[in-house]
N, C-alpha and C. Protein backbone atom coordinates (compact mmCIF):
# COMPACT_ATOMS: atom_id res chain seq x y z
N UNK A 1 194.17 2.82 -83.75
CA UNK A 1 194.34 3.79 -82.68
C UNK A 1 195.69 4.47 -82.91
N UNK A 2 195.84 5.83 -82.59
CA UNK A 2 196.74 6.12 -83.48
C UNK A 2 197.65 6.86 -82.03
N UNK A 3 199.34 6.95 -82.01
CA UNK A 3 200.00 7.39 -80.92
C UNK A 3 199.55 8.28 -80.51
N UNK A 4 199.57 8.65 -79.34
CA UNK A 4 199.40 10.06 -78.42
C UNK A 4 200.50 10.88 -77.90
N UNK A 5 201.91 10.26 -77.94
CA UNK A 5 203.07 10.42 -77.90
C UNK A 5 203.80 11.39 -78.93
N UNK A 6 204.88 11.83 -78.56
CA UNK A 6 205.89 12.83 -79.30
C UNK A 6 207.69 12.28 -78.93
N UNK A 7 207.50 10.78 -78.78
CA UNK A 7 209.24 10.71 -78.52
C UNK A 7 209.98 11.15 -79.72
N UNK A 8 210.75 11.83 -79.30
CA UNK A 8 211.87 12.21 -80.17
C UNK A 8 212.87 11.17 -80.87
N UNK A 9 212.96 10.22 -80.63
CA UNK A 9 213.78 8.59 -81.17
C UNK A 9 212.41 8.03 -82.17
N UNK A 10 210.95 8.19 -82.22
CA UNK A 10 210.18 7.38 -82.80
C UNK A 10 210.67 7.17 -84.29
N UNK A 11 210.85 5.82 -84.80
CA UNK A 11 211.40 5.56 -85.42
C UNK A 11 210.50 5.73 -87.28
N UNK A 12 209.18 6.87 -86.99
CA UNK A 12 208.48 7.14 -88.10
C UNK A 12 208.98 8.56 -88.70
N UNK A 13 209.80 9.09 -87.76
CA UNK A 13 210.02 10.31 -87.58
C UNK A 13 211.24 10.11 -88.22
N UNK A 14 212.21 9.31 -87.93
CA UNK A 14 213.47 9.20 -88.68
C UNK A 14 213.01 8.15 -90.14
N UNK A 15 211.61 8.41 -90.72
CA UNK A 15 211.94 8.20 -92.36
C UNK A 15 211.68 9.24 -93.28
N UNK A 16 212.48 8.80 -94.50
CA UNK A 16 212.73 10.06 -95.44
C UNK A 16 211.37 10.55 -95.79
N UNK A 17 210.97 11.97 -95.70
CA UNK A 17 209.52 11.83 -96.85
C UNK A 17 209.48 11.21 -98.60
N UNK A 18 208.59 11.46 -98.68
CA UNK A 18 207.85 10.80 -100.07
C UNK A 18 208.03 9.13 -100.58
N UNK A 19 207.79 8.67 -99.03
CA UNK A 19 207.28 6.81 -98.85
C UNK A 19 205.79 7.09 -98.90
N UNK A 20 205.26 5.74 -99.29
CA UNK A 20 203.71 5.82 -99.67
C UNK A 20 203.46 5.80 -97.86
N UNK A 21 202.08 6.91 -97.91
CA UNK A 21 201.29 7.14 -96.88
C UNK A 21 201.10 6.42 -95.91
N UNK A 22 200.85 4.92 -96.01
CA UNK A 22 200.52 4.51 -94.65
C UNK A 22 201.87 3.97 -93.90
N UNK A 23 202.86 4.24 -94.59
CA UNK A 23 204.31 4.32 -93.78
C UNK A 23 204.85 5.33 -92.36
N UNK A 24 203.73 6.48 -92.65
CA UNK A 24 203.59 7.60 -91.92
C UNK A 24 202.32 7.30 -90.75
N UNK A 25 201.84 6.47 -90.51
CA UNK A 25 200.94 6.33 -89.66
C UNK A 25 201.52 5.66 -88.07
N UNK A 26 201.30 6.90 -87.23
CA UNK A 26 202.01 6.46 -85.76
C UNK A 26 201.00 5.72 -85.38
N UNK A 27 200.99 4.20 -85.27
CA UNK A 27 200.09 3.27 -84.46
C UNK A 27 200.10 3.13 -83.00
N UNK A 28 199.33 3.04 -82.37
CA UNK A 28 199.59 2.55 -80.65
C UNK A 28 198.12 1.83 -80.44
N UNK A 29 198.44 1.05 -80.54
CA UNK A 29 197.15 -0.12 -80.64
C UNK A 29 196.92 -0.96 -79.94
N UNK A 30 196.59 -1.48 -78.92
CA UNK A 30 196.69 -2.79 -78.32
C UNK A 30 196.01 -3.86 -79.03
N UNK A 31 195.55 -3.72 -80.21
CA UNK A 31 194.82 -5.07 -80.87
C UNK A 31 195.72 -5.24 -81.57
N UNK A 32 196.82 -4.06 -82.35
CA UNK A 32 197.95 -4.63 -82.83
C UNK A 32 198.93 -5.84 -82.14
N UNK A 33 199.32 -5.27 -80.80
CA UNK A 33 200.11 -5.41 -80.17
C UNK A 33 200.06 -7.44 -79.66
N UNK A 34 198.59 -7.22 -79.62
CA UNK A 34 197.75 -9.11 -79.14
C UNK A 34 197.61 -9.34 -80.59
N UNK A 35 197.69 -8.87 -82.17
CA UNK A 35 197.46 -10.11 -82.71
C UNK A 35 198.93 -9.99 -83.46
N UNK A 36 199.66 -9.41 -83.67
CA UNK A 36 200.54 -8.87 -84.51
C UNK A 36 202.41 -8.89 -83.40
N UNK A 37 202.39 -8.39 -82.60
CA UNK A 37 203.36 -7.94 -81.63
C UNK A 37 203.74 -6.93 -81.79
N UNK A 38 203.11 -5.74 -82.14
CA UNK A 38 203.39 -4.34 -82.67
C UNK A 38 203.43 -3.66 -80.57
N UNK A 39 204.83 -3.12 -80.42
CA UNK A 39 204.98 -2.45 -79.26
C UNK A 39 203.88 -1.49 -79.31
N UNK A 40 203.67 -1.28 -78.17
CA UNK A 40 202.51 -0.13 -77.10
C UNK A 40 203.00 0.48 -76.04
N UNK A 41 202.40 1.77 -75.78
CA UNK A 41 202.62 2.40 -74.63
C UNK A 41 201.56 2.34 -73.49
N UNK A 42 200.78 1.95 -73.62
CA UNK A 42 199.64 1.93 -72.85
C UNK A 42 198.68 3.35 -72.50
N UNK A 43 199.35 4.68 -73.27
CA UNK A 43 199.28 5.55 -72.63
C UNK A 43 197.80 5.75 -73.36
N UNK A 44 197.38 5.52 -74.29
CA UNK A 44 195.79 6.23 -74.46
C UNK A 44 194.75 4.95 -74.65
N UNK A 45 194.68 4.25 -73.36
CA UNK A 45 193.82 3.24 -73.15
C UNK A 45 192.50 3.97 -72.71
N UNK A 46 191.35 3.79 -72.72
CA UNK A 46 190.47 4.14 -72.11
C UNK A 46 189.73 2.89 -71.38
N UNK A 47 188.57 3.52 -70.41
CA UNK A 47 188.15 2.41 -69.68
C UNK A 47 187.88 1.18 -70.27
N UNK A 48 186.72 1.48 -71.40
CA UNK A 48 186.46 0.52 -72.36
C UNK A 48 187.17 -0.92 -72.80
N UNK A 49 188.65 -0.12 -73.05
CA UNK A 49 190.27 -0.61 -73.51
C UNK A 49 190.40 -1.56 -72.37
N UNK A 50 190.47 -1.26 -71.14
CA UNK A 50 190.93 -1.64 -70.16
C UNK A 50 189.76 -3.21 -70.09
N UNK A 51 188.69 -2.64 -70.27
CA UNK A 51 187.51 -3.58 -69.82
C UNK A 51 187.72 -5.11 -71.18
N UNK A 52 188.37 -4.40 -71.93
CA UNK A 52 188.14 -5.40 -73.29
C UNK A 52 189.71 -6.56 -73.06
N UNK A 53 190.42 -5.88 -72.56
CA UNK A 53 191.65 -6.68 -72.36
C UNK A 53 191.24 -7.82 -71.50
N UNK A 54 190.95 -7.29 -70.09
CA UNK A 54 190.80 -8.25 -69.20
C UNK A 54 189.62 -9.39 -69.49
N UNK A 55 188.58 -8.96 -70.17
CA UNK A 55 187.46 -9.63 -70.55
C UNK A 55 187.82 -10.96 -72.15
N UNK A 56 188.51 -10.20 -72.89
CA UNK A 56 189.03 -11.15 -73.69
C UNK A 56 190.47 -11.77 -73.39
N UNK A 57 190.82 -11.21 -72.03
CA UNK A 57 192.48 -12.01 -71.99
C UNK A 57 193.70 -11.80 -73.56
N UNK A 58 193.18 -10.65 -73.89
CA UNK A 58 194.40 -10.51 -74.90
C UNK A 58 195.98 -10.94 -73.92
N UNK A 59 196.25 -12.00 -74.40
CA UNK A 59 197.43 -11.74 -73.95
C UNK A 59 198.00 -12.92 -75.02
N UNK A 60 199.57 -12.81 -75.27
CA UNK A 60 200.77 -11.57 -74.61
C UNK A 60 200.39 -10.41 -74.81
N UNK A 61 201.03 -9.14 -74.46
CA UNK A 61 200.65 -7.64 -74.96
C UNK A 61 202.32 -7.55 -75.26
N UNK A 62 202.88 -6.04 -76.01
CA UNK A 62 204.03 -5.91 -75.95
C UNK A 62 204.07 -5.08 -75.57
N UNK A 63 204.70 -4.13 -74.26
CA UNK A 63 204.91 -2.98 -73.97
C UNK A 63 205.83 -2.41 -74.14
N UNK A 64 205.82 -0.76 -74.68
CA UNK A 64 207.15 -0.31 -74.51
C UNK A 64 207.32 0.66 -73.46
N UNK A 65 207.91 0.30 -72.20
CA UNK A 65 208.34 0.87 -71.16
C UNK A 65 209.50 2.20 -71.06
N UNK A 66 210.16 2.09 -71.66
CA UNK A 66 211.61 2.86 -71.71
C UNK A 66 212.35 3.23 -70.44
N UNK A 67 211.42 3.81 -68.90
CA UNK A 67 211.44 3.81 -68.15
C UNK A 67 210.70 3.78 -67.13
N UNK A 68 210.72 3.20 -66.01
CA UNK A 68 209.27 2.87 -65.10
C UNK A 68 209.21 4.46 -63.93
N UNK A 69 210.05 5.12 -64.22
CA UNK A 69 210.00 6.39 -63.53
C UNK A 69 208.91 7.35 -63.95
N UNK A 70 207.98 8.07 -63.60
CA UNK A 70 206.99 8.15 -64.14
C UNK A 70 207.51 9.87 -64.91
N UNK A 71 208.23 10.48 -64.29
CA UNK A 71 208.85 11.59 -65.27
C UNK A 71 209.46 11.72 -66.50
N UNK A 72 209.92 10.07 -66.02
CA UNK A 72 210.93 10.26 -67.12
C UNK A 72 210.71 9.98 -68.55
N UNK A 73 209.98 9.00 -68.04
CA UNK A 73 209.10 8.05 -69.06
C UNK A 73 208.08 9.31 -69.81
N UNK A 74 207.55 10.25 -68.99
CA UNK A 74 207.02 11.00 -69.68
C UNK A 74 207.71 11.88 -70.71
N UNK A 75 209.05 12.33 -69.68
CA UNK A 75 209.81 13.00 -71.01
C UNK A 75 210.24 12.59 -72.35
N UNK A 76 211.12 11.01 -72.12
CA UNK A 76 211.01 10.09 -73.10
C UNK A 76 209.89 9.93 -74.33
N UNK A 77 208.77 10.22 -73.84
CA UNK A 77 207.72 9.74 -74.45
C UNK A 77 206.73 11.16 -75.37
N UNK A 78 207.53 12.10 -74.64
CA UNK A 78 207.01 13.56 -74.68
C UNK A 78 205.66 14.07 -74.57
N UNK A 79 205.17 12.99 -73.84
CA UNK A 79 203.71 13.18 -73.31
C UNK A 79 203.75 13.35 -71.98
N UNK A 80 203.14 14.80 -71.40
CA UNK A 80 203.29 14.94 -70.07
C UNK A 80 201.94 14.36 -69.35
N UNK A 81 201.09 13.56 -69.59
CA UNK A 81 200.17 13.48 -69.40
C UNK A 81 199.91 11.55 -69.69
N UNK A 82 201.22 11.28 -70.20
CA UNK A 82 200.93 10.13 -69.65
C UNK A 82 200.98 9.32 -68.58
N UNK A 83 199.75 8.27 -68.21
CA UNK A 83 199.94 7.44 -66.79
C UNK A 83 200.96 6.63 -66.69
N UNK A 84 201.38 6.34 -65.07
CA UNK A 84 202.33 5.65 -64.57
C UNK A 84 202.05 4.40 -64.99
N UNK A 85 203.33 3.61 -65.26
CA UNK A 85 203.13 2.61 -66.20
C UNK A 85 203.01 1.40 -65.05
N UNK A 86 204.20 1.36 -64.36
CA UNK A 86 203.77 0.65 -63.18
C UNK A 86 202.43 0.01 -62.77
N UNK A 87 201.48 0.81 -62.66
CA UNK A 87 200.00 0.67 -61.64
C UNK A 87 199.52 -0.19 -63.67
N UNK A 88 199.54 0.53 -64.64
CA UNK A 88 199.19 -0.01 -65.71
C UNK A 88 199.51 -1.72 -65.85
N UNK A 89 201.13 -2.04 -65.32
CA UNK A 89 201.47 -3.29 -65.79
C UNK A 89 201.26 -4.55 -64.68
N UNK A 90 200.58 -3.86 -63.24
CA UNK A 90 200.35 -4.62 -62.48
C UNK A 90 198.40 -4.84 -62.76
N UNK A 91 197.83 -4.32 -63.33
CA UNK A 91 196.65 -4.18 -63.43
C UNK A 91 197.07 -5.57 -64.88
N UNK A 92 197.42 -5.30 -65.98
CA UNK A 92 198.01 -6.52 -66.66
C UNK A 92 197.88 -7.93 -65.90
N UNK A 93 198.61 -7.61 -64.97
CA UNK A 93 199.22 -8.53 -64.53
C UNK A 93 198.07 -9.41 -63.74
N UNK A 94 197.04 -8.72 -63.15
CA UNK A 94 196.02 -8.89 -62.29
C UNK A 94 194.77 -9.54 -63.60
N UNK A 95 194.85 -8.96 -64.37
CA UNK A 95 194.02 -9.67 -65.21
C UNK A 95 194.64 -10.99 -66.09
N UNK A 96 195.90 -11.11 -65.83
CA UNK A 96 196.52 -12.85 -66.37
C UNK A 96 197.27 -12.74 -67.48
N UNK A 97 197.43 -11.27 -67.98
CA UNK A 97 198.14 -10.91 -69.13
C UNK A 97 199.46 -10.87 -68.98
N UNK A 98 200.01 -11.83 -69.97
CA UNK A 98 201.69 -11.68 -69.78
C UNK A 98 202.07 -10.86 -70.88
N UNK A 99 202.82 -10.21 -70.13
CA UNK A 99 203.89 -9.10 -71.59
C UNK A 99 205.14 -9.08 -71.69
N UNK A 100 205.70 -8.73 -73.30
CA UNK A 100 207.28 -8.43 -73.30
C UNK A 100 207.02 -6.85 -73.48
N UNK A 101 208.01 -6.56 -72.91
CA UNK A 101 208.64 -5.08 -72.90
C UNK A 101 210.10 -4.74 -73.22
N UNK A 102 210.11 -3.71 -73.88
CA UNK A 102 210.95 -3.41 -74.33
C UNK A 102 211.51 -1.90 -73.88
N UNK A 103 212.78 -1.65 -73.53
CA UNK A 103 213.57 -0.18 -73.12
C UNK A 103 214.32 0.05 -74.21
N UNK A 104 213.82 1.28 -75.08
CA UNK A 104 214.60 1.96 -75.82
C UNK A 104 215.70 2.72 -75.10
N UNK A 105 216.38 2.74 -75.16
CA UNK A 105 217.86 2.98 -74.45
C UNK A 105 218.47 4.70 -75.07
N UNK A 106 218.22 5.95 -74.69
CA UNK A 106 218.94 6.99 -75.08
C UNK A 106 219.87 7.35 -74.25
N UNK A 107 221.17 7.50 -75.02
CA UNK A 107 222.48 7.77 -74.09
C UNK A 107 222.59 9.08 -72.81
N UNK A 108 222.62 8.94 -71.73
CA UNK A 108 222.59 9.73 -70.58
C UNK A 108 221.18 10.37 -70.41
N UNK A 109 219.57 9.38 -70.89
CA UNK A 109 218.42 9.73 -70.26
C UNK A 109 218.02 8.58 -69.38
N UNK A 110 218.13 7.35 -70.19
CA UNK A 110 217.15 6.09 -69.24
C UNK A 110 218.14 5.51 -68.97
N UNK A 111 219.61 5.50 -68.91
CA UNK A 111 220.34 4.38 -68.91
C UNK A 111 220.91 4.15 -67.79
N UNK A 112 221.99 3.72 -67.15
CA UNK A 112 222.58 3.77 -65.73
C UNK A 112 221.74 3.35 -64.59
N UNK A 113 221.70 4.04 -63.38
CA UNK A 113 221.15 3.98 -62.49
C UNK A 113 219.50 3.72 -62.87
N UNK A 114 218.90 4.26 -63.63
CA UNK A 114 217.90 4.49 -64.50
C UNK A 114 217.10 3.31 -64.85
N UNK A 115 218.25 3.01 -66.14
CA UNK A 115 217.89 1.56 -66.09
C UNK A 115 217.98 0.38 -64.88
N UNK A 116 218.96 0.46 -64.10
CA UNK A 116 218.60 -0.44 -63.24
C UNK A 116 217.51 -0.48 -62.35
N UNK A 117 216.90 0.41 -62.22
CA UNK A 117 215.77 0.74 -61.46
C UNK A 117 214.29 0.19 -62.38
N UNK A 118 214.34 0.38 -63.54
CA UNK A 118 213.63 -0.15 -64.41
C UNK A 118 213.84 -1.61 -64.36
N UNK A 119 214.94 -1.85 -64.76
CA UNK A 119 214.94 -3.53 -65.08
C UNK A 119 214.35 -3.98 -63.55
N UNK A 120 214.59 -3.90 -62.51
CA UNK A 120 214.21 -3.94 -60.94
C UNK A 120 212.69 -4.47 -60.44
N UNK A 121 212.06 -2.75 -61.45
CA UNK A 121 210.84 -2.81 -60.82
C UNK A 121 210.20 -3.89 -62.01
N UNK A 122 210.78 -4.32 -63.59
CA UNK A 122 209.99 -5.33 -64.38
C UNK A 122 209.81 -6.42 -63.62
N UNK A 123 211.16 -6.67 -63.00
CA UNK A 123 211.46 -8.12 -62.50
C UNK A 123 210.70 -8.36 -61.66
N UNK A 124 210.33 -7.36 -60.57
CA UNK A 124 209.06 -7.67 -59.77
C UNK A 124 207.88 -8.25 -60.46
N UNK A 125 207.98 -8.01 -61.58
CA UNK A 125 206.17 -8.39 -62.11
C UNK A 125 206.51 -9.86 -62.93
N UNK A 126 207.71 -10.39 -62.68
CA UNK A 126 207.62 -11.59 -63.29
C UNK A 126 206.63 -12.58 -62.38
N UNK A 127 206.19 -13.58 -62.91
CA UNK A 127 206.00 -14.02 -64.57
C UNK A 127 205.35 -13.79 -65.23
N UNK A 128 204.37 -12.11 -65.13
CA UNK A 128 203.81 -11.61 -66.01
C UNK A 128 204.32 -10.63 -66.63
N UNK A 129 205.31 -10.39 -66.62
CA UNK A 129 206.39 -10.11 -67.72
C UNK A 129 207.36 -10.66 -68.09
N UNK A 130 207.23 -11.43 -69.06
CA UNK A 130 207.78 -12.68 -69.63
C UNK A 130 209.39 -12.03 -70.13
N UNK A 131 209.64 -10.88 -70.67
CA UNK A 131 210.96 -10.57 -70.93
C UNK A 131 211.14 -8.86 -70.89
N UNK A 132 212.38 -8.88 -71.18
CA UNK A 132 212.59 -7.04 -71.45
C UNK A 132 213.95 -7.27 -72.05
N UNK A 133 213.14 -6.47 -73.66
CA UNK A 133 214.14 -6.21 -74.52
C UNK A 133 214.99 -5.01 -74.45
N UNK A 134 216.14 -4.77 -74.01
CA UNK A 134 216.78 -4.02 -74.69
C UNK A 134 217.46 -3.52 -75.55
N UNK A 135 217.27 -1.92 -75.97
CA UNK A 135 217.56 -1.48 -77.45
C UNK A 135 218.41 -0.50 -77.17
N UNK A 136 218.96 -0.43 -78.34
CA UNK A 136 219.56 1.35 -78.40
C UNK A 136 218.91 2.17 -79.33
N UNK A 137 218.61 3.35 -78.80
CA UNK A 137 218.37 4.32 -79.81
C UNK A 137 218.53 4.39 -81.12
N UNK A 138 218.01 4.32 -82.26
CA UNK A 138 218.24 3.98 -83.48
C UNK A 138 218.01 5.76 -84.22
N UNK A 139 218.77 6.35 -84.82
CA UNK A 139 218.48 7.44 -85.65
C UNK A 139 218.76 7.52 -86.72
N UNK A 140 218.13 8.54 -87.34
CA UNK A 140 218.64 8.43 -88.81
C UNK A 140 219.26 9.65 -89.17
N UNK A 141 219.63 10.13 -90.37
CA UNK A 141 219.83 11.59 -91.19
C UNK A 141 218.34 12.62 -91.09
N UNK A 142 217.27 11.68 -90.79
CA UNK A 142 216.52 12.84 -91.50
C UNK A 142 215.31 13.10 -89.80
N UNK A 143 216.25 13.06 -88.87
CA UNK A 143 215.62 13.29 -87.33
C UNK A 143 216.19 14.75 -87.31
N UNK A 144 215.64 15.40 -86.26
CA UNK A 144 216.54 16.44 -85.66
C UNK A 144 216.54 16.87 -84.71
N UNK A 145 217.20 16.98 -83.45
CA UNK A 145 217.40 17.21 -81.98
C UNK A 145 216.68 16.40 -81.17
N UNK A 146 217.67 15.35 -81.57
CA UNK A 146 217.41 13.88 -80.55
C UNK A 146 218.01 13.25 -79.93
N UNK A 147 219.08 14.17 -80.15
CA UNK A 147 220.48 13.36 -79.27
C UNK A 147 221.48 12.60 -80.37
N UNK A 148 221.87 11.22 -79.45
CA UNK A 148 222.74 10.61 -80.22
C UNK A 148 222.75 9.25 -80.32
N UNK A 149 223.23 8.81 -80.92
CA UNK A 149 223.64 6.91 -80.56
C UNK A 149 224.54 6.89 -79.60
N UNK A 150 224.58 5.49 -79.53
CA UNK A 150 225.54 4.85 -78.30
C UNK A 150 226.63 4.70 -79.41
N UNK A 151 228.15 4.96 -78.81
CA UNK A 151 229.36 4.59 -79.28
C UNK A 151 229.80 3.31 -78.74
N UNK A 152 230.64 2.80 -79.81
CA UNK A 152 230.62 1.70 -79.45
C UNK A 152 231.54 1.20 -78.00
N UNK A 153 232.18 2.30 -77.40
CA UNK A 153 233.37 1.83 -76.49
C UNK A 153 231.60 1.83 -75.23
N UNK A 154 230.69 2.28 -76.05
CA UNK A 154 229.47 2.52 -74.69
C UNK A 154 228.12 1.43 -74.38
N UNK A 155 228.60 0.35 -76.00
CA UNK A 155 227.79 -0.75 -75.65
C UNK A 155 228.49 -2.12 -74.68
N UNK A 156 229.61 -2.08 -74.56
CA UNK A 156 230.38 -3.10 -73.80
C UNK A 156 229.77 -3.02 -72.40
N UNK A 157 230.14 -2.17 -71.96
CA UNK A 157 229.41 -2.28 -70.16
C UNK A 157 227.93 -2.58 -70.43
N UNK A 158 226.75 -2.10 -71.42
CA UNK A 158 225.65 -2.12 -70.85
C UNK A 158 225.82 -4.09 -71.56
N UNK A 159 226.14 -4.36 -72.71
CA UNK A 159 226.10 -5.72 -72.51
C UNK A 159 227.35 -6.60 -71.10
N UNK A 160 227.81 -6.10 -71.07
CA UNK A 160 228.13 -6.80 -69.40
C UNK A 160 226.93 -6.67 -68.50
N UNK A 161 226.39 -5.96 -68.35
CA UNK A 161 225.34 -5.76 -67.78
C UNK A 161 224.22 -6.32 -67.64
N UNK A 162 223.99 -6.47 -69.12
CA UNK A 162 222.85 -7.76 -69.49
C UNK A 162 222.99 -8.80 -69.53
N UNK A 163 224.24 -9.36 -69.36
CA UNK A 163 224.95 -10.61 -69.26
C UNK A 163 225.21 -11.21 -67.87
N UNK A 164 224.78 -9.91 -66.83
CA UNK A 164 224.99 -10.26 -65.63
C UNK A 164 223.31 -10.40 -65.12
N UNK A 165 222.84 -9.36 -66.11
CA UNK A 165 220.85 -9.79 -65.57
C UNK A 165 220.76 -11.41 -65.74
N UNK A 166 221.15 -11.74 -66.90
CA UNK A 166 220.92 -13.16 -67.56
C UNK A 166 221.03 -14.42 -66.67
N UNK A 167 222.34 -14.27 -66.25
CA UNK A 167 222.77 -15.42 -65.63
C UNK A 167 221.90 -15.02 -64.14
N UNK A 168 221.98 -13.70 -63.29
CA UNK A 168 220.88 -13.88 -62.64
C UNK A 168 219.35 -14.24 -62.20
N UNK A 169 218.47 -13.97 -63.57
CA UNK A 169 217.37 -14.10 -64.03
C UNK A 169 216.98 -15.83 -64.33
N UNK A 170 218.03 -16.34 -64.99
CA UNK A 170 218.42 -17.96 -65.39
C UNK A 170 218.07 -18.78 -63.67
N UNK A 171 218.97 -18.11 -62.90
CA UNK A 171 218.90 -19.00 -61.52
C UNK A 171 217.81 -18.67 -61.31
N UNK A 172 217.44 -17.38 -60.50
CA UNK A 172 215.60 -16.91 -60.22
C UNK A 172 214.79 -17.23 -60.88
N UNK A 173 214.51 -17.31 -62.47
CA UNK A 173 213.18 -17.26 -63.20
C UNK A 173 213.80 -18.87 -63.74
N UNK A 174 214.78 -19.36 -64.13
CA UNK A 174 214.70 -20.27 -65.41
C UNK A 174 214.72 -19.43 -66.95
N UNK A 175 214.79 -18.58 -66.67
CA UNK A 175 215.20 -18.04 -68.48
C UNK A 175 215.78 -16.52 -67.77
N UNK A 176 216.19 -16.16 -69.17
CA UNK A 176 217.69 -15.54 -69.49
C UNK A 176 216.73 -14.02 -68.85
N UNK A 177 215.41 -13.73 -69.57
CA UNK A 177 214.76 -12.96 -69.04
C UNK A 177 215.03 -11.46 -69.76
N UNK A 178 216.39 -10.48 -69.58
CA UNK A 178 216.56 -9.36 -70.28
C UNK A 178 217.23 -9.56 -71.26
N UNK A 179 217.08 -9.10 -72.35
CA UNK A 179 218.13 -9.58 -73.69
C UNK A 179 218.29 -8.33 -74.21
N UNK A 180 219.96 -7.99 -74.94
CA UNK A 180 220.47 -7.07 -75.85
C UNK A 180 219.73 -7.11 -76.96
N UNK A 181 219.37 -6.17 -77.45
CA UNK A 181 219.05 -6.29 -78.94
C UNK A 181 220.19 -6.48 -79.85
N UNK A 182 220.56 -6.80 -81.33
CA UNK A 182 221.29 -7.19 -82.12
C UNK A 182 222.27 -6.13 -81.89
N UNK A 183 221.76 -4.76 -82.31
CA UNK A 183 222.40 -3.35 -82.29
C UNK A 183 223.95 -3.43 -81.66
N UNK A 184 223.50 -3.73 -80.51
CA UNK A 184 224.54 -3.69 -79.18
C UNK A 184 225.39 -4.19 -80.10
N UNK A 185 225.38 -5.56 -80.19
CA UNK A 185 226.67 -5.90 -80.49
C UNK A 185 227.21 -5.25 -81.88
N UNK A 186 226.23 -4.94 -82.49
CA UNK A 186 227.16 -4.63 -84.03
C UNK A 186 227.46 -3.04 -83.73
């Protein structure tokens, strides 16, 4: 199943051309996602999709959320037409499927207030959302008009941040729950 999406950060988009062909293939799969852990958006499920999850209990799933705002997430995602992810991850949730999710992190779109509102509404769906990874934006040389990376004087607060989900999440859930990706720190 192949993406329906146009994010500007997708990380197929920042490789060089002339890699062999199936390097170039945007996946969004949920059979990836249950046998493999290949992230998903949920955004081009059809009923069918929907009927096959709950019926076979694929689970874990991996989602990639970026933001639970339903605009934003669309802009992020550059699909105006994708569904609210929310009503998607409680329907998950209703059928027994636990997921990790993951927030790609772009500097002054999902982050701040943003993100906290995101991390917020995941935490509601624990314990069927088992974690939420966070990332930073990763780019390369060969993207173009996508913004930027995080500097480094700009990963310190958001890992304070995650360091303060942690130890919160630890008392409430028993596990650490949101985690930095490597990035942050290096």
């Amino acid at each position: 199943r192949h993406c329906s999406n146009n994010c500007s950060f997708c990380f197929i988009k920042g490789m060089p051309r002339g890699l062999r062909k199936s390097l170039y293939v945007k996946d969004d799969d949920y059979r990836y996602s249950f046998l493999l852990g290949n992230f998903v958006t949920l955004t081009n499920l059809t009923d069918e999709d929907w009927e096959r999850i709950g019926e076979q209990h694929l689970s874990p799933l991996y989602v990639s959320v970026h933001a639970t705002e339903p605009e934003l997430r669309r802009r992020l995602l550059g699909n105006p037409r994708a569904p609210d992810i929310l009503p998607q991850l409680r329907r998950l949730s209703r059928f027994g499927i636990e997921m990790h999710t993951q927030l790609v992190l772009t500097p002054g779109e999902n982050d701040g207030a943003h993100l906290e509102r995101t991390v917020t509404d995941l935490a509601a769906l624990f314990p069927s959302v088992l974690s939420v990874g966070i990332v930073p934006v990763g780019l390369t040389r060969f993207q173009d008009g996508c913004g930027r990376v995080y500097r480094p004087d700009e990963a310190g607060p958001i890992l304070d941040r995650v360091a303060a989900w942690q130890a919160e999440y630890r008392q409430r859930f028993g596990t650490g729950w949101a985690y930095a990706s490597d990035e942050w720190y290096l």
